[in-house]
ModelCIF file with pLDDT and N, C-alpha, C, O atoms, coordinates in Angstrom:
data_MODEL
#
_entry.id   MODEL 
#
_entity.id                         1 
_entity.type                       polymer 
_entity.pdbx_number_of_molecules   1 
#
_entity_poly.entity_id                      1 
_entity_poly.type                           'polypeptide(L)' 
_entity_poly.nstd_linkage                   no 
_entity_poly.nstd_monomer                   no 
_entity_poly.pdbx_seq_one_letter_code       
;(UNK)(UNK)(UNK)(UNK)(UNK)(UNK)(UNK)(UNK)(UNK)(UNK)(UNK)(UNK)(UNK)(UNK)(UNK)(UNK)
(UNK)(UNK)(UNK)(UNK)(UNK)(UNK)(UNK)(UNK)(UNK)(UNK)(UNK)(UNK)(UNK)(UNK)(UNK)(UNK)
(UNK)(UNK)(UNK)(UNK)(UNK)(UNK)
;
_entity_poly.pdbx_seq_one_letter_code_can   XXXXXXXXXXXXXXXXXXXXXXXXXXXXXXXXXXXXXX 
_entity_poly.pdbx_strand_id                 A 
#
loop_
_entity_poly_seq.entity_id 
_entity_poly_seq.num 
_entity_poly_seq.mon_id 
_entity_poly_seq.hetero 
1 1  UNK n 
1 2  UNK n 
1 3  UNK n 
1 4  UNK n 
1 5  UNK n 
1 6  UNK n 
1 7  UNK n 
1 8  UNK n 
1 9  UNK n 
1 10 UNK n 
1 11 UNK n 
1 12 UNK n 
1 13 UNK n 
1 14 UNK n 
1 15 UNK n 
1 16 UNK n 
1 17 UNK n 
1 18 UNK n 
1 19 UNK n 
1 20 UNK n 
1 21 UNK n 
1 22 UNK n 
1 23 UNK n 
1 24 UNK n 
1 25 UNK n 
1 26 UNK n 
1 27 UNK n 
1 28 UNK n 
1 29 UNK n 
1 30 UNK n 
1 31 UNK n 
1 32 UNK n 
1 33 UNK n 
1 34 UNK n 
1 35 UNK n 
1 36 UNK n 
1 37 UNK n 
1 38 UNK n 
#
_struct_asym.id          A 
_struct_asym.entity_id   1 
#
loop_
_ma_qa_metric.id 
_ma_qa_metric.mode 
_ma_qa_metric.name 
_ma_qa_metric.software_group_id 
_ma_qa_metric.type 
1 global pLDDT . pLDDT 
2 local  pLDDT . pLDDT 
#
_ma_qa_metric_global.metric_id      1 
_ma_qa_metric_global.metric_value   90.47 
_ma_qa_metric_global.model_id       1 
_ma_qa_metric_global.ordinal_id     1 
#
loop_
_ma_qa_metric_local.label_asym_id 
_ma_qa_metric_local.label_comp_id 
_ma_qa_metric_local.label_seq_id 
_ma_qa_metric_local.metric_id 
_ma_qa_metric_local.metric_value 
_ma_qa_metric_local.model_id 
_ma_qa_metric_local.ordinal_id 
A UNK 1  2 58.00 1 1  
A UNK 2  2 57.00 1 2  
A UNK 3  2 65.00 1 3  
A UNK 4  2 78.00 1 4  
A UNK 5  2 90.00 1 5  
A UNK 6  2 89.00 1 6  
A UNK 7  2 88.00 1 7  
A UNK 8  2 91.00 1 8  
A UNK 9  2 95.00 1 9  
A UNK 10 2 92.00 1 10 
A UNK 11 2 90.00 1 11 
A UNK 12 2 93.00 1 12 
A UNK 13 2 92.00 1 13 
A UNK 14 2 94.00 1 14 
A UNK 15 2 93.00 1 15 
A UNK 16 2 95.00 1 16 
A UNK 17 2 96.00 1 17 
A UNK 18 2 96.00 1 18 
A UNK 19 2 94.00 1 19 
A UNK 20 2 92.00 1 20 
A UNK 21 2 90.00 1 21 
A UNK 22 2 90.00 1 22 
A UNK 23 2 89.00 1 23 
A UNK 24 2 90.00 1 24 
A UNK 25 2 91.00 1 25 
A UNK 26 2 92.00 1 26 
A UNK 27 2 95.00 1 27 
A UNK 28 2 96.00 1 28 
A UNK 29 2 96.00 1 29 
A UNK 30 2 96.00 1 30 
A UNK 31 2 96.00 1 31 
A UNK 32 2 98.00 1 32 
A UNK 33 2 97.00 1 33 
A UNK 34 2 97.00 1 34 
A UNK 35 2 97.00 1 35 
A UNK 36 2 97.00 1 36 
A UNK 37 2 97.00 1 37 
A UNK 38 2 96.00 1 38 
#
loop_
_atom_site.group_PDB 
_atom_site.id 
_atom_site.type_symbol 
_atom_site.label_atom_id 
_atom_site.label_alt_id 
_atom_site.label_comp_id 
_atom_site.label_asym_id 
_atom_site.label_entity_id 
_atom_site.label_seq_id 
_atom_site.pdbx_PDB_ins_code 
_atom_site.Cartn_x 
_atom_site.Cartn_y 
_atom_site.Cartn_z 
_atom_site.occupancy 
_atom_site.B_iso_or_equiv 
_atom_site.pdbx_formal_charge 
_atom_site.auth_seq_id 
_atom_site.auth_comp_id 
_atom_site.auth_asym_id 
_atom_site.auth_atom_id 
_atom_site.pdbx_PDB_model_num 
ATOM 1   N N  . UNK A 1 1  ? 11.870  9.762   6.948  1.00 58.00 ? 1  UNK A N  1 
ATOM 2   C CA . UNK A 1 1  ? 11.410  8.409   6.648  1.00 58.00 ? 1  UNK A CA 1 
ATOM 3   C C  . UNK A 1 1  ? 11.981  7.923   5.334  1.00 58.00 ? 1  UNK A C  1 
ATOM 4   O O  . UNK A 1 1  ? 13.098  8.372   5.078  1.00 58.00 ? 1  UNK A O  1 
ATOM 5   N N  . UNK A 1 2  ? 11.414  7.045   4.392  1.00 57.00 ? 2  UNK A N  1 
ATOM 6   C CA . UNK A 1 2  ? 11.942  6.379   3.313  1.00 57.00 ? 2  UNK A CA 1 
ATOM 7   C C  . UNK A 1 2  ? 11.145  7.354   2.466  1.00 57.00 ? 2  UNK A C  1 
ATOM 8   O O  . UNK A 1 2  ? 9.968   7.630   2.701  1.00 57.00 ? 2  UNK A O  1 
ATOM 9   N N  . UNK A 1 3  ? 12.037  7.989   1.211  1.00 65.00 ? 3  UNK A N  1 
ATOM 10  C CA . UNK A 1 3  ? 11.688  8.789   0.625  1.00 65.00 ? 3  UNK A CA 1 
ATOM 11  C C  . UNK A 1 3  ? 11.945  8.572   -1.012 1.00 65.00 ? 3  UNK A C  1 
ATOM 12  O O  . UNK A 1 3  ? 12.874  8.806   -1.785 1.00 65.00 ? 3  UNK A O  1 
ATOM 13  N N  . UNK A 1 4  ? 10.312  7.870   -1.134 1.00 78.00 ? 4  UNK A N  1 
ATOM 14  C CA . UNK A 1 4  ? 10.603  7.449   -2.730 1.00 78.00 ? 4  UNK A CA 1 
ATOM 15  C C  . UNK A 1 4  ? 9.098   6.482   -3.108 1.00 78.00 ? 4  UNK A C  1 
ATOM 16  O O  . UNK A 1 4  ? 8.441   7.442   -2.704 1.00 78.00 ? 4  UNK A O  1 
ATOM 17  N N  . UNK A 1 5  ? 8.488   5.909   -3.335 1.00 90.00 ? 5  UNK A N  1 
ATOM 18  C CA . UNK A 1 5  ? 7.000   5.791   -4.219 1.00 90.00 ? 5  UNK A CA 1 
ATOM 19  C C  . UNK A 1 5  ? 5.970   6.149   -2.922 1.00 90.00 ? 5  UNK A C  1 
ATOM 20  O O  . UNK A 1 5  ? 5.137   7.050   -3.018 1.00 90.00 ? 5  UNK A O  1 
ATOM 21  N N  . UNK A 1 6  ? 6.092   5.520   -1.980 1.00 89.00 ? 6  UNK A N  1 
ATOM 22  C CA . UNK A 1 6  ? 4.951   5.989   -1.165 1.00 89.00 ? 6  UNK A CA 1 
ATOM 23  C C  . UNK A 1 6  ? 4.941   7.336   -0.588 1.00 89.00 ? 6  UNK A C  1 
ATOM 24  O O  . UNK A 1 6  ? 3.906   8.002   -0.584 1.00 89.00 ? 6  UNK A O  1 
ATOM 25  N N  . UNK A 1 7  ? 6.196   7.829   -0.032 1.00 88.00 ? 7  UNK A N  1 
ATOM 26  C CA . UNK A 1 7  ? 6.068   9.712   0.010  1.00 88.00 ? 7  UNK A CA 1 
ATOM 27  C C  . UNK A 1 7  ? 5.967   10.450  -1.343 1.00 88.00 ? 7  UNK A C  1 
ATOM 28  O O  . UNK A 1 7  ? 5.955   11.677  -1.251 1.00 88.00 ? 7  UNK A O  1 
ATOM 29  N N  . UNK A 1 8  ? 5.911   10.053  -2.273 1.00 91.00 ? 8  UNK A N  1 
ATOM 30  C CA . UNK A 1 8  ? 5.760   10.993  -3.757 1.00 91.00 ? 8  UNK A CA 1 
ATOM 31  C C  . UNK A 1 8  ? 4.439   10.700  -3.609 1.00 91.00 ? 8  UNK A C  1 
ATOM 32  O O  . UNK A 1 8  ? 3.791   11.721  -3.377 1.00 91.00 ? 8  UNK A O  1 
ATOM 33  N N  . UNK A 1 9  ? 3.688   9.558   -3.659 1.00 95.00 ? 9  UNK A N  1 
ATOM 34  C CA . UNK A 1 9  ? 2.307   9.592   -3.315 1.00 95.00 ? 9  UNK A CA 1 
ATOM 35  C C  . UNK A 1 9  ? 1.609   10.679  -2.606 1.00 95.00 ? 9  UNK A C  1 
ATOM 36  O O  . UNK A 1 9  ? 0.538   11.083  -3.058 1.00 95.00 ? 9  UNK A O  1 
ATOM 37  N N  . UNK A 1 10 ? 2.171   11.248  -1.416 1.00 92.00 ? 10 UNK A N  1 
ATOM 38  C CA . UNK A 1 10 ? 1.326   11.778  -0.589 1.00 92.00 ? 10 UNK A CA 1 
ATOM 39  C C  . UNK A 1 10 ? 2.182   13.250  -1.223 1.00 92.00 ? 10 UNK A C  1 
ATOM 40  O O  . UNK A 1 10 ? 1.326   14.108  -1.435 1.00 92.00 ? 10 UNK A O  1 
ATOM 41  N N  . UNK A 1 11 ? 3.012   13.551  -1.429 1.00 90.00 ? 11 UNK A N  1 
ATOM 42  C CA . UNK A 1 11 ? 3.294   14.760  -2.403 1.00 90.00 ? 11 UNK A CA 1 
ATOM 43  C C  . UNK A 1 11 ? 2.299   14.955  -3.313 1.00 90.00 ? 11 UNK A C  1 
ATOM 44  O O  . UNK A 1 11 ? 1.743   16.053  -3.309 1.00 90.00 ? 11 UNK A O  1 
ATOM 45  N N  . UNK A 1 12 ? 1.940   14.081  -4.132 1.00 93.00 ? 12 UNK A N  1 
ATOM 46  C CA . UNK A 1 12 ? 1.055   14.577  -4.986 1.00 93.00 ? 12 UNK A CA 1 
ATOM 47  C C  . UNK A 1 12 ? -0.076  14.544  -4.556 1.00 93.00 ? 12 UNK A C  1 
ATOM 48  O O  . UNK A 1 12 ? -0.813  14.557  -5.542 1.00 93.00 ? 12 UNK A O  1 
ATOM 49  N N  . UNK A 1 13 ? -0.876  14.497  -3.318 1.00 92.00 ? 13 UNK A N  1 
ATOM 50  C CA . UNK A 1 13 ? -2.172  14.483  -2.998 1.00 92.00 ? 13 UNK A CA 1 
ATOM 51  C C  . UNK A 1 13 ? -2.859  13.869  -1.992 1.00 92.00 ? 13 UNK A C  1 
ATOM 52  O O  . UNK A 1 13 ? -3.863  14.114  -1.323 1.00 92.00 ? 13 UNK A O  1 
ATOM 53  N N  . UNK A 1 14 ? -1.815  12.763  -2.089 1.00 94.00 ? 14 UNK A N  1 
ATOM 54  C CA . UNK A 1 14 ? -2.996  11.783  -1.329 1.00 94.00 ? 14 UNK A CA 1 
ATOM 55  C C  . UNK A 1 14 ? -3.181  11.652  0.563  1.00 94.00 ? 14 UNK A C  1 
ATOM 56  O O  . UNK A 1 14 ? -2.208  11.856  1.288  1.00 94.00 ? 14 UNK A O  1 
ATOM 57  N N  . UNK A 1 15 ? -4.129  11.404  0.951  1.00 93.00 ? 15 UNK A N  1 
ATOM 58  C CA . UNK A 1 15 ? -3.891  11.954  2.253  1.00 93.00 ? 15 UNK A CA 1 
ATOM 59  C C  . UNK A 1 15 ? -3.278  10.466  3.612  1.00 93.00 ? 15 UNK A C  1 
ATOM 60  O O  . UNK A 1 15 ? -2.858  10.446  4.769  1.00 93.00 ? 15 UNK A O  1 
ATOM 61  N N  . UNK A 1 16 ? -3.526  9.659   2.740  1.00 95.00 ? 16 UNK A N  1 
ATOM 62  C CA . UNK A 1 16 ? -2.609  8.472   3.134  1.00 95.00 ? 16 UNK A CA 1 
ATOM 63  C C  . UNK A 1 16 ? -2.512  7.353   2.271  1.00 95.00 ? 16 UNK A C  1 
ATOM 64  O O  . UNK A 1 16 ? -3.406  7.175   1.444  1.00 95.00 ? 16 UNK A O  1 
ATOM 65  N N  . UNK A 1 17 ? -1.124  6.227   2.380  1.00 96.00 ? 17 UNK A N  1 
ATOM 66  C CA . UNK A 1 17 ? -0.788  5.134   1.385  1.00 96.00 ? 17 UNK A CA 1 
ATOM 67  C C  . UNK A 1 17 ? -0.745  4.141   2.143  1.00 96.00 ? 17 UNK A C  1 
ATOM 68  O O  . UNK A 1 17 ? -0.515  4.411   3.322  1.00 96.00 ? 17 UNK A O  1 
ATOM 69  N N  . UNK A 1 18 ? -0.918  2.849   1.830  1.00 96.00 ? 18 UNK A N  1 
ATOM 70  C CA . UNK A 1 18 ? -1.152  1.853   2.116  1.00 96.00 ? 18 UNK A CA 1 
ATOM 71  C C  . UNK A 1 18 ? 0.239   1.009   1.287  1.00 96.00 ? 18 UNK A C  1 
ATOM 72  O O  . UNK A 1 18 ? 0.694   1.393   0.210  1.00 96.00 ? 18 UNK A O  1 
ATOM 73  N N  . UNK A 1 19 ? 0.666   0.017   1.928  1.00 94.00 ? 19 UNK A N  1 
ATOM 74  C CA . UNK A 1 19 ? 1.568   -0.697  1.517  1.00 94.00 ? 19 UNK A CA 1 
ATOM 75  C C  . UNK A 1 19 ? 2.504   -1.439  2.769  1.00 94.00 ? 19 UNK A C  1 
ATOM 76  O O  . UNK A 1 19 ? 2.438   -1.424  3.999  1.00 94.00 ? 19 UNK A O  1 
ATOM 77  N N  . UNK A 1 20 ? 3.508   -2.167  1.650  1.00 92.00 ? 20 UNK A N  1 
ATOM 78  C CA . UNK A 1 20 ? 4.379   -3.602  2.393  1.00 92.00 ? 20 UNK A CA 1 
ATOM 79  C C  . UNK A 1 20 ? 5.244   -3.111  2.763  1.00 92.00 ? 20 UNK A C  1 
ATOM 80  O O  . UNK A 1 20 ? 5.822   -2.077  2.427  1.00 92.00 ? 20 UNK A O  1 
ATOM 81  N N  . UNK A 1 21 ? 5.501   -4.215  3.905  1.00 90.00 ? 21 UNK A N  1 
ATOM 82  C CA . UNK A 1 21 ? 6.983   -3.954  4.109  1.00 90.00 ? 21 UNK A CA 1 
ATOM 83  C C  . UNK A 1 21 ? 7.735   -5.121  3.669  1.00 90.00 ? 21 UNK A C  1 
ATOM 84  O O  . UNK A 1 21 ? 8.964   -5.134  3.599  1.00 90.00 ? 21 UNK A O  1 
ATOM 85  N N  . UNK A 1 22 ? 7.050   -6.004  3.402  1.00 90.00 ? 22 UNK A N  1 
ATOM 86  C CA . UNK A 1 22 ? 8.099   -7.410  2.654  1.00 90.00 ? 22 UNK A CA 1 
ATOM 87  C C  . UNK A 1 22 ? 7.112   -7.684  1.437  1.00 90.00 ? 22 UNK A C  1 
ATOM 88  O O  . UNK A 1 22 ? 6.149   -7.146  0.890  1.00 90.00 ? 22 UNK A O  1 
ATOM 89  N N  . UNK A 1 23 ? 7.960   -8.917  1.314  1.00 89.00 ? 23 UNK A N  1 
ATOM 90  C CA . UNK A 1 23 ? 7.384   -9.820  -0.263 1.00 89.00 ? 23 UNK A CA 1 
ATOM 91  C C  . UNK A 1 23 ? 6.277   -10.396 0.255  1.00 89.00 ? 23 UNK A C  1 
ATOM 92  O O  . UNK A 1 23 ? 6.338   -11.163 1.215  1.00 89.00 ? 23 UNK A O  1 
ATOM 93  N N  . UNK A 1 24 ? 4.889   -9.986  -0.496 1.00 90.00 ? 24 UNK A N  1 
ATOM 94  C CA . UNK A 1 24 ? 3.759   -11.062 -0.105 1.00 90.00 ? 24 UNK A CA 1 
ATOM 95  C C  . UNK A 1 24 ? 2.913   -11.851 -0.940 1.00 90.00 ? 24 UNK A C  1 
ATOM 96  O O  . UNK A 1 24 ? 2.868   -11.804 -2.169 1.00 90.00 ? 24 UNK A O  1 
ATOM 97  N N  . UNK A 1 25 ? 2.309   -12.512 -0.251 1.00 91.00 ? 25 UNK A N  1 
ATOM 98  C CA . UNK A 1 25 ? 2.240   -13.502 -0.989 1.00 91.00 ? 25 UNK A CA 1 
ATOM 99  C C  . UNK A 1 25 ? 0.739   -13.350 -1.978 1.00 91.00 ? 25 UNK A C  1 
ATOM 100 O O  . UNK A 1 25 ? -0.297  -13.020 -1.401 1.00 91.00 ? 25 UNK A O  1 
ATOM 101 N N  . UNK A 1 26 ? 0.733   -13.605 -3.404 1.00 92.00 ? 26 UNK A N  1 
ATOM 102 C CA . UNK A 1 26 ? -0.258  -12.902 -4.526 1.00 92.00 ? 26 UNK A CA 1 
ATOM 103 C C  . UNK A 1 26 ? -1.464  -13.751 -3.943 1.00 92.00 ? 26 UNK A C  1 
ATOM 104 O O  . UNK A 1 26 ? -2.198  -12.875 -3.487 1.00 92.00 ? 26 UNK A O  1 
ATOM 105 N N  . UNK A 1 27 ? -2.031  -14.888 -3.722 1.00 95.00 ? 27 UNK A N  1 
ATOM 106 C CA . UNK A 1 27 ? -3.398  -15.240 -2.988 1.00 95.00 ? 27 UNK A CA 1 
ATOM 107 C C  . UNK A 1 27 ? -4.066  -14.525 -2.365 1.00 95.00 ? 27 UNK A C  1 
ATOM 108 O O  . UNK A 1 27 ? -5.115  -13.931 -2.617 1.00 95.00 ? 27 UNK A O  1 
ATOM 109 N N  . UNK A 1 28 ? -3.114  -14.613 -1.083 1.00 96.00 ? 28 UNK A N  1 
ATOM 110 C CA . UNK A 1 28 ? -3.758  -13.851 0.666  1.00 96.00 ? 28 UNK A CA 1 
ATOM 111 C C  . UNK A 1 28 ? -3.976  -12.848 0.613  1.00 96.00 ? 28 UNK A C  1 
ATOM 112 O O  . UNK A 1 28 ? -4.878  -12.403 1.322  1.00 96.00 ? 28 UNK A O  1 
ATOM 113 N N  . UNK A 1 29 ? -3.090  -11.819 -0.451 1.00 96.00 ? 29 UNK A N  1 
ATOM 114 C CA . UNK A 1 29 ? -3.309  -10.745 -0.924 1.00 96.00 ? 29 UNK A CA 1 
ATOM 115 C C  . UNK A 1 29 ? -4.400  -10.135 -1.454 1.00 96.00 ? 29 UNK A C  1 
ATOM 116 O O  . UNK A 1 29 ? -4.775  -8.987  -1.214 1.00 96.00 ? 29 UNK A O  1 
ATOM 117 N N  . UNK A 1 30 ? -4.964  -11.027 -2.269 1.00 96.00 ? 30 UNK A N  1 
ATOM 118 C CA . UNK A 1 30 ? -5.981  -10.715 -2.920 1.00 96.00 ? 30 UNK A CA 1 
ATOM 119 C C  . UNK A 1 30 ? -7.075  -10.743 -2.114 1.00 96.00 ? 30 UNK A C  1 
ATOM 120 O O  . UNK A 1 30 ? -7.950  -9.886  -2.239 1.00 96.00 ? 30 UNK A O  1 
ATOM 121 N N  . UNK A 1 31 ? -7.168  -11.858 -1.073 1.00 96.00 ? 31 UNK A N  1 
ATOM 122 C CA . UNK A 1 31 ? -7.889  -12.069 -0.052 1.00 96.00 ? 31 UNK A CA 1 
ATOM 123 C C  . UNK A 1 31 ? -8.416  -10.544 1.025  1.00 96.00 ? 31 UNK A C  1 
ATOM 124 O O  . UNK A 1 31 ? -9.438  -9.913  1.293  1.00 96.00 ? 31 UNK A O  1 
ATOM 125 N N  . UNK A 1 32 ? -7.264  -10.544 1.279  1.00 98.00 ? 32 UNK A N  1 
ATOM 126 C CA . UNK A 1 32 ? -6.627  -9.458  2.367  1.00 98.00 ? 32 UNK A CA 1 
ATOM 127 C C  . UNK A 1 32 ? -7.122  -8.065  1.897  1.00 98.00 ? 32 UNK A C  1 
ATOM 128 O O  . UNK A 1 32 ? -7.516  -7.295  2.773  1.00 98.00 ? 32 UNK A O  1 
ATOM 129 N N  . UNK A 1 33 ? -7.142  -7.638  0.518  1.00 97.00 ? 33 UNK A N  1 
ATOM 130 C CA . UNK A 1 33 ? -7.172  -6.631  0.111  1.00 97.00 ? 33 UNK A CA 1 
ATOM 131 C C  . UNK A 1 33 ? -8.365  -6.331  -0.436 1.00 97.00 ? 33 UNK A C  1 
ATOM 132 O O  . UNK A 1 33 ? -8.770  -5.179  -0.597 1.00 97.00 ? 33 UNK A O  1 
ATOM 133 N N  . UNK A 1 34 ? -9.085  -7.543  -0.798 1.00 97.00 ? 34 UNK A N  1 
ATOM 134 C CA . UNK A 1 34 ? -10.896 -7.469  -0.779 1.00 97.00 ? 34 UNK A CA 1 
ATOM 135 C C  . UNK A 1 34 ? -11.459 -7.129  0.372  1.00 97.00 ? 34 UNK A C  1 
ATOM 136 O O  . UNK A 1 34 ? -12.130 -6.100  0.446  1.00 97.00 ? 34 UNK A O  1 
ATOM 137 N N  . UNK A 1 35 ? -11.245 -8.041  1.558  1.00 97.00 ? 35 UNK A N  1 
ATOM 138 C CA . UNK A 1 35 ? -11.533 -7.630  2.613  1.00 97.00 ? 35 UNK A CA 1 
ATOM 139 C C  . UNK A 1 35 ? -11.590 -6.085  2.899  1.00 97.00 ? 35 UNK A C  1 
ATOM 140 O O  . UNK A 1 35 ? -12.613 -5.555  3.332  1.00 97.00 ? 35 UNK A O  1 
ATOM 141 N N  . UNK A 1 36 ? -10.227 -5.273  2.585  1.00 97.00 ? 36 UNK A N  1 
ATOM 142 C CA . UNK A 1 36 ? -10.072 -4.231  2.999  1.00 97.00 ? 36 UNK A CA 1 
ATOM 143 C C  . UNK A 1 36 ? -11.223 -3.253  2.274  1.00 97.00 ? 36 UNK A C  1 
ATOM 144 O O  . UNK A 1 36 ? -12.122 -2.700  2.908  1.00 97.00 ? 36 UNK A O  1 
ATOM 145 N N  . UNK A 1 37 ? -11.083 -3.174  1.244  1.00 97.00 ? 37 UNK A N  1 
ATOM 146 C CA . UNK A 1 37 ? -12.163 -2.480  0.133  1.00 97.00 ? 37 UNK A CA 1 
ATOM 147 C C  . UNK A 1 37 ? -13.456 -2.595  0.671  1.00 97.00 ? 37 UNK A C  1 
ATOM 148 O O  . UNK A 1 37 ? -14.130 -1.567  0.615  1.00 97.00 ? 37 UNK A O  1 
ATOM 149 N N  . UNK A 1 38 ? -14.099 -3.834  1.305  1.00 96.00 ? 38 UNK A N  1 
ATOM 150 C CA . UNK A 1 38 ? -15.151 -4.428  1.992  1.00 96.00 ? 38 UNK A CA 1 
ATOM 151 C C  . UNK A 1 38 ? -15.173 -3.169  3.083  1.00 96.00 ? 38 UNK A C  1 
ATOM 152 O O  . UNK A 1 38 ? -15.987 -3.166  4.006  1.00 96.00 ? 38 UNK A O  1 
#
């Protein structure tokens, strides 16, 4: 796979990462990502 911030992530511990695959947008985001925490 792509090997560089999100697989060093799970190298060091973590048991899954969350993230983009494009540019998004800082609002919806914030939106989007409360939700998720929710």
């Amino acid at each position: 796979g792509v090997l560089g911030v999100s697989q060093a992530f799970l190298a060091a511990g973590a048991r899954s990462v969350v993230a983009s695959l494009w540019a998004v947008e800082d609002e919806i985001t914030a939106k989007l990502m409360t939700a998720f925490h929710k």
